[in-house]
C-alpha atoms as a PDB file:
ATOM      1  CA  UNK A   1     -13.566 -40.409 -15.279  1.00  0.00           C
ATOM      2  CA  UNK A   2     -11.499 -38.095 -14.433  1.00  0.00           C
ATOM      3  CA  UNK A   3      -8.900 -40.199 -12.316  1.00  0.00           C
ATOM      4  CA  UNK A   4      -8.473 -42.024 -15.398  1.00  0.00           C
ATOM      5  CA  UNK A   5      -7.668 -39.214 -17.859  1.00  0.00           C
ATOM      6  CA  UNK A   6      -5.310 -37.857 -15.173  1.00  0.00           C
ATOM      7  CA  UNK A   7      -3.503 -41.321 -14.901  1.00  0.00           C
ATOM      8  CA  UNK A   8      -3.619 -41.705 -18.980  1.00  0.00           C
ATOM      9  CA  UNK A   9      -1.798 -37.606 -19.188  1.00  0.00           C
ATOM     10  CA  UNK A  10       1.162 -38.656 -16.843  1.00  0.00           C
ATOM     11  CA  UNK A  11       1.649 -42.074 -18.748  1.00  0.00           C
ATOM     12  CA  UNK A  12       1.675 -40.183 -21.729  1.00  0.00           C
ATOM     13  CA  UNK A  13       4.291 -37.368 -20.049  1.00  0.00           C
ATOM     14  CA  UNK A  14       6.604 -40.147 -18.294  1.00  0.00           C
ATOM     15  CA  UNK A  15       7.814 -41.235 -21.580  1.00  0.00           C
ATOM     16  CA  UNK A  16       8.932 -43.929 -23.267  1.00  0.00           C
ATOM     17  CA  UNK A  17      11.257 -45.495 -20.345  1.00  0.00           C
ATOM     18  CA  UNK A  18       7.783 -46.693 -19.094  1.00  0.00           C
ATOM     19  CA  UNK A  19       7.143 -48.620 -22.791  1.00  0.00           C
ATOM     20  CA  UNK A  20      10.811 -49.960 -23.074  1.00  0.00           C
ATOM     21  CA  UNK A  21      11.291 -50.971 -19.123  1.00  0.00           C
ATOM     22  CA  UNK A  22       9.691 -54.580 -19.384  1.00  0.00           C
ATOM     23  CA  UNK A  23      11.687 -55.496 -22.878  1.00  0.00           C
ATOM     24  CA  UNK A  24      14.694 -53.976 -21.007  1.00  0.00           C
ATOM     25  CA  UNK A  25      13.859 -55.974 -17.712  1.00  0.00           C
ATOM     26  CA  UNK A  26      13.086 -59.485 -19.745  1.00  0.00           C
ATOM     27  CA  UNK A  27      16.048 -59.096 -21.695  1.00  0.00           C
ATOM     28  CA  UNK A  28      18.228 -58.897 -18.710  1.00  0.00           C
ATOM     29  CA  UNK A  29      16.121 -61.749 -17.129  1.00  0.00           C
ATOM     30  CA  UNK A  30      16.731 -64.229 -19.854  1.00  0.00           C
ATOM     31  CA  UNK A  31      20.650 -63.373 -20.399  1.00  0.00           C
ATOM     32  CA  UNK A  32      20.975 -65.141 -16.563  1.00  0.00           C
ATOM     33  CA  UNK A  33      20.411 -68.251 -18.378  1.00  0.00           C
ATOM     34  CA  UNK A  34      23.035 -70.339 -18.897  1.00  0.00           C
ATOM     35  CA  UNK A  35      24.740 -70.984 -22.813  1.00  0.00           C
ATOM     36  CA  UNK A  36      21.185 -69.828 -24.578  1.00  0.00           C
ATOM     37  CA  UNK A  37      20.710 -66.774 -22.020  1.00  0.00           C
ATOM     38  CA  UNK A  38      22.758 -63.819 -24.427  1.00  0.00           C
ATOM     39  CA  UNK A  39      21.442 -64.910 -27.929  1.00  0.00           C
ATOM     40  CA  UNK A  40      18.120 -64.727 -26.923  1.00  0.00           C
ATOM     41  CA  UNK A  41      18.512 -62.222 -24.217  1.00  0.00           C
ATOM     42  CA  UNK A  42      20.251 -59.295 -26.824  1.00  0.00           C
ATOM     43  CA  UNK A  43      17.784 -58.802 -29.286  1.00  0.00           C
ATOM     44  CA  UNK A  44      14.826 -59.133 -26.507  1.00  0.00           C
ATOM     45  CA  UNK A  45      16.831 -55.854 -25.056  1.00  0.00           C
ATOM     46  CA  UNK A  46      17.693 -54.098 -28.102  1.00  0.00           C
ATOM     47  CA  UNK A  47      13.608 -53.545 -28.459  1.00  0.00           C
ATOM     48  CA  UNK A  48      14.108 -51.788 -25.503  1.00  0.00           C
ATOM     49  CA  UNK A  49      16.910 -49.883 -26.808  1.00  0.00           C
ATOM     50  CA  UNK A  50      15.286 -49.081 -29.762  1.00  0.00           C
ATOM     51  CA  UNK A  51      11.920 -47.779 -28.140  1.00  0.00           C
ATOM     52  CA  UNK A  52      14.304 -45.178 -26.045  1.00  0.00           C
END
């Protein structure tokens, strides 16, 4: 039990890069895709942007 509350304190203290990375890392993901990569890609990263 108490592992868990430890783990669940630093989440909470590492901030919000940890809540925004996988938006951030999909985003970049799908904007490798050729002609419909950026317009899906850009708003798919702005989440992350916006969480930050």
């Amino acid at each position: 039990m108490r592992l868990i509350l430890c783990l669940t304190a630093l989440l909470g203290l590492s901030g919000c890069g940890v809540v925004a990375l996988p938006f951030r890392v999909t985003g970049d993901v799908v904007r490798a895709v050729p002609i419909v990569g950026e317009p899906v890609g850009a708003p798919i990263h702005a989440v992350g942007d916006v969480i930050d």
